[in-house]
C-alpha atoms as a PDB file:
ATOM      1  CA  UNK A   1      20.179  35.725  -0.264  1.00  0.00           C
ATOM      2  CA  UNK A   2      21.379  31.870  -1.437  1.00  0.00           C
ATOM      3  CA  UNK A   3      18.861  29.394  -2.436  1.00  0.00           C
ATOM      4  CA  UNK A   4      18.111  26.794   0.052  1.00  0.00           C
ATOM      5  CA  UNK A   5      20.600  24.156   0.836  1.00  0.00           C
ATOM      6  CA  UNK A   6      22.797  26.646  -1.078  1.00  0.00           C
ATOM      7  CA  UNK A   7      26.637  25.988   0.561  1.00  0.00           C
ATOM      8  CA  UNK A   8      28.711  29.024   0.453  1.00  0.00           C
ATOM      9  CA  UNK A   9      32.709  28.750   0.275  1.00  0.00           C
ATOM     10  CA  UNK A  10      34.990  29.876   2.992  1.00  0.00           C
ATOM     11  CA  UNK A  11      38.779  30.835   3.082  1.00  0.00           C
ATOM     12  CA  UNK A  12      41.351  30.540   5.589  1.00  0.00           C
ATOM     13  CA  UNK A  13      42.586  33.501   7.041  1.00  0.00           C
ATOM     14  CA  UNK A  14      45.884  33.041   5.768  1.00  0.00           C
ATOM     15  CA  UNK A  15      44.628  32.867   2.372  1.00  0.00           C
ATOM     16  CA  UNK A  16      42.942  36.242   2.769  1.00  0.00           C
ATOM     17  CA  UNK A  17      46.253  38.071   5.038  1.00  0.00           C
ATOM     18  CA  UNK A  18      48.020  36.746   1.897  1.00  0.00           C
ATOM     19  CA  UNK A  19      45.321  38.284  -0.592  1.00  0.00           C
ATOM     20  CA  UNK A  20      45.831  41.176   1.214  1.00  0.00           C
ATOM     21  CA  UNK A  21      49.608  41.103   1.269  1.00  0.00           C
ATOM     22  CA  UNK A  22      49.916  40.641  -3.187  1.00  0.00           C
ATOM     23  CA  UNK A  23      47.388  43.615  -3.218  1.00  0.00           C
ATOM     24  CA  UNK A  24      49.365  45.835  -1.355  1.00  0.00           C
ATOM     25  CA  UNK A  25      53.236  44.972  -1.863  1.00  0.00           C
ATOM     26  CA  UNK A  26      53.386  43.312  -5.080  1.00  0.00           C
ATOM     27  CA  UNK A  27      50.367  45.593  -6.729  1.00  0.00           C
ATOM     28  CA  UNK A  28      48.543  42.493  -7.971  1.00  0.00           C
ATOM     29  CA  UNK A  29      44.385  43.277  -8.825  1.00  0.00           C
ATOM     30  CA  UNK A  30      41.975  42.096  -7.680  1.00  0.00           C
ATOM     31  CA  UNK A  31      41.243  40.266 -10.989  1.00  0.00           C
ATOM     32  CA  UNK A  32      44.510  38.788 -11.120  1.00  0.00           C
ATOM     33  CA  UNK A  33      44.129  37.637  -6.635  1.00  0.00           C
ATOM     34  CA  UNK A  34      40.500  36.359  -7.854  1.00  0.00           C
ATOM     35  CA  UNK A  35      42.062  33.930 -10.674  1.00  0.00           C
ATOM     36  CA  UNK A  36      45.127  32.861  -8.498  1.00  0.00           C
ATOM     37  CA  UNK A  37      42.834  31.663  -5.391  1.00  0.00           C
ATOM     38  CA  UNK A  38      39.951  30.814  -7.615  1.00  0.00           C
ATOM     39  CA  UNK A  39      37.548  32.914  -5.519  1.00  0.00           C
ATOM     40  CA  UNK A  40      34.184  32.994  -7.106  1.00  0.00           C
ATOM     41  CA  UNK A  41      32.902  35.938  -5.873  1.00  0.00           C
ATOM     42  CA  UNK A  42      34.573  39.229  -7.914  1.00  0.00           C
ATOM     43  CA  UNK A  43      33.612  41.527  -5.144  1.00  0.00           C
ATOM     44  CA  UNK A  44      35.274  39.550  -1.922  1.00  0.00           C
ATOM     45  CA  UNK A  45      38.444  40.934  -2.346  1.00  0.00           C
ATOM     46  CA  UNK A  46      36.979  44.639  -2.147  1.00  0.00           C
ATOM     47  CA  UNK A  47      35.217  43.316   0.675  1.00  0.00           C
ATOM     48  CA  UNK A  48      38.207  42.169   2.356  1.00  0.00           C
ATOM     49  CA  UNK A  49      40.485  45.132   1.617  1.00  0.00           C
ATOM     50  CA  UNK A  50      37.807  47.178   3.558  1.00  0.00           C
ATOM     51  CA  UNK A  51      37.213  45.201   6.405  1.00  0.00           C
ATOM     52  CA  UNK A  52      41.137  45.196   6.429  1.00  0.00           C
ATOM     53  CA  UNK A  53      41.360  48.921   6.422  1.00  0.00           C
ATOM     54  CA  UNK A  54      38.862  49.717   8.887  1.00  0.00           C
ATOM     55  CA  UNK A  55      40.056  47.248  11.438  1.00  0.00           C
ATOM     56  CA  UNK A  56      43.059  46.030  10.886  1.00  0.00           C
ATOM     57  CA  UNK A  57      43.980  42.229  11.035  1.00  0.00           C
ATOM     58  CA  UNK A  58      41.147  41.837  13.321  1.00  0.00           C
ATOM     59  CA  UNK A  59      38.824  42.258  10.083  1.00  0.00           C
ATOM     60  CA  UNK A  60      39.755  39.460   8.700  1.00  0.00           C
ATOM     61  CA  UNK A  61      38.572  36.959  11.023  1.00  0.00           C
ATOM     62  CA  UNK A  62      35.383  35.282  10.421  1.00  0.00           C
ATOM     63  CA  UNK A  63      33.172  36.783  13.430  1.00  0.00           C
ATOM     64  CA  UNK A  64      30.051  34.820  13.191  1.00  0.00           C
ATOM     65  CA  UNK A  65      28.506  33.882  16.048  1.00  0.00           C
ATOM     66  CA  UNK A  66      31.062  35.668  17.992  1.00  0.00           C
ATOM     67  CA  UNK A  67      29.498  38.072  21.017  1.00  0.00           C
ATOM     68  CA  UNK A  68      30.644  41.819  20.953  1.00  0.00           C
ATOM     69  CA  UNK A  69      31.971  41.500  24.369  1.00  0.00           C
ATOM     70  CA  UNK A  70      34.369  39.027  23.091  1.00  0.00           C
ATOM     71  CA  UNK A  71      35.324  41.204  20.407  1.00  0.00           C
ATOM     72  CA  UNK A  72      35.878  44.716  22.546  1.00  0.00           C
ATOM     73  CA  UNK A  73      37.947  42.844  24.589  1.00  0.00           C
ATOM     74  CA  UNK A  74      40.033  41.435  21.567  1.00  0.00           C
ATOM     75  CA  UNK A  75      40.508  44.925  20.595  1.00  0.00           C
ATOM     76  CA  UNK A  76      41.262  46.453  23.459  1.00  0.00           C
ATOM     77  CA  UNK A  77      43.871  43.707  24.356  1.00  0.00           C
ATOM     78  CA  UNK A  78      45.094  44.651  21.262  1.00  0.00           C
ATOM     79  CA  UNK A  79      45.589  48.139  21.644  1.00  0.00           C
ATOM     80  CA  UNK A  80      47.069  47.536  25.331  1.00  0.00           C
ATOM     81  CA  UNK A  81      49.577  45.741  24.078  1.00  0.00           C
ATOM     82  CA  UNK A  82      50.458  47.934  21.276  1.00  0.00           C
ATOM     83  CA  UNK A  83      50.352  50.794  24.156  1.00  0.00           C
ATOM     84  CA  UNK A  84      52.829  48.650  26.175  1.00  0.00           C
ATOM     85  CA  UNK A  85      55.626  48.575  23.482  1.00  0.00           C
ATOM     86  CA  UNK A  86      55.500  51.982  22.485  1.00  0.00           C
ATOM     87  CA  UNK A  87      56.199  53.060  26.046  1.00  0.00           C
ATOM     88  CA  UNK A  88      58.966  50.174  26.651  1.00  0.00           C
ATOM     89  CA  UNK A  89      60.763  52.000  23.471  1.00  0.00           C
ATOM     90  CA  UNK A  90      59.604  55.104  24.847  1.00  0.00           C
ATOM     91  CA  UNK A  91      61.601  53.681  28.240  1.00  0.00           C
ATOM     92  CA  UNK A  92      64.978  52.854  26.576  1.00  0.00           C
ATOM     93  CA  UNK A  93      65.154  56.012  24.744  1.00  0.00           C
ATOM     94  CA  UNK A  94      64.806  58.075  27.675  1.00  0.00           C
ATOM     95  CA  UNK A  95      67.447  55.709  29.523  1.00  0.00           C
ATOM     96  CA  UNK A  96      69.748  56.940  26.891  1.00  0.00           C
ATOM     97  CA  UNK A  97      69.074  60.123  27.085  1.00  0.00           C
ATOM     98  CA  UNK A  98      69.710  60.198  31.047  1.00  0.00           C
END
């Protein structure tokens, strides 16, 4: 728990997509991401590589304040839409095919 008055840094969620991105394709560590962004905090990178892995994209945002209504319905937009372009290719295959 921070000490009062205590002001905690925050980082764009492009900073963190591109965190992500060095881990994964270019095999940077998290030591190296930590010293490049000048986070402070050693562990936030684990922290965002596991929100990133549970849920995707979607983990990344900062969710504060946010109702879980609001975020279902993100999710299963999401999905939906993911649903709609696998049966579109689904579609033009089996045009082909016919």
């Amino acid at each position: 728990m921070g000490v009062k008055g205590q002001t905690y840094k925050s980082y764009s969620e492009e900073t963190k997509r591109e965190a992500i991105r060095l881990h994964i394709e270019e095999k940077w560590t998290y030591r190296q991401i930590t010293e490049h962004f000048g986070i402070q905090d050693k562990d936030r990178m684990k922290k965002w590589m596991r929100k990133y892995r549970q849920q995707g994209e979607f983990g990344l945002l900062d969710q504060r304040g946010r109702r879980k209504e609001y975020i279902d319905k993100s999710r299963e937009y999401q999905q939906l839409k993911r649903e709609n372009q696998m049966l579109k290719k689904c579609l033009e295959i089996w045009k082909q095919e016919v």
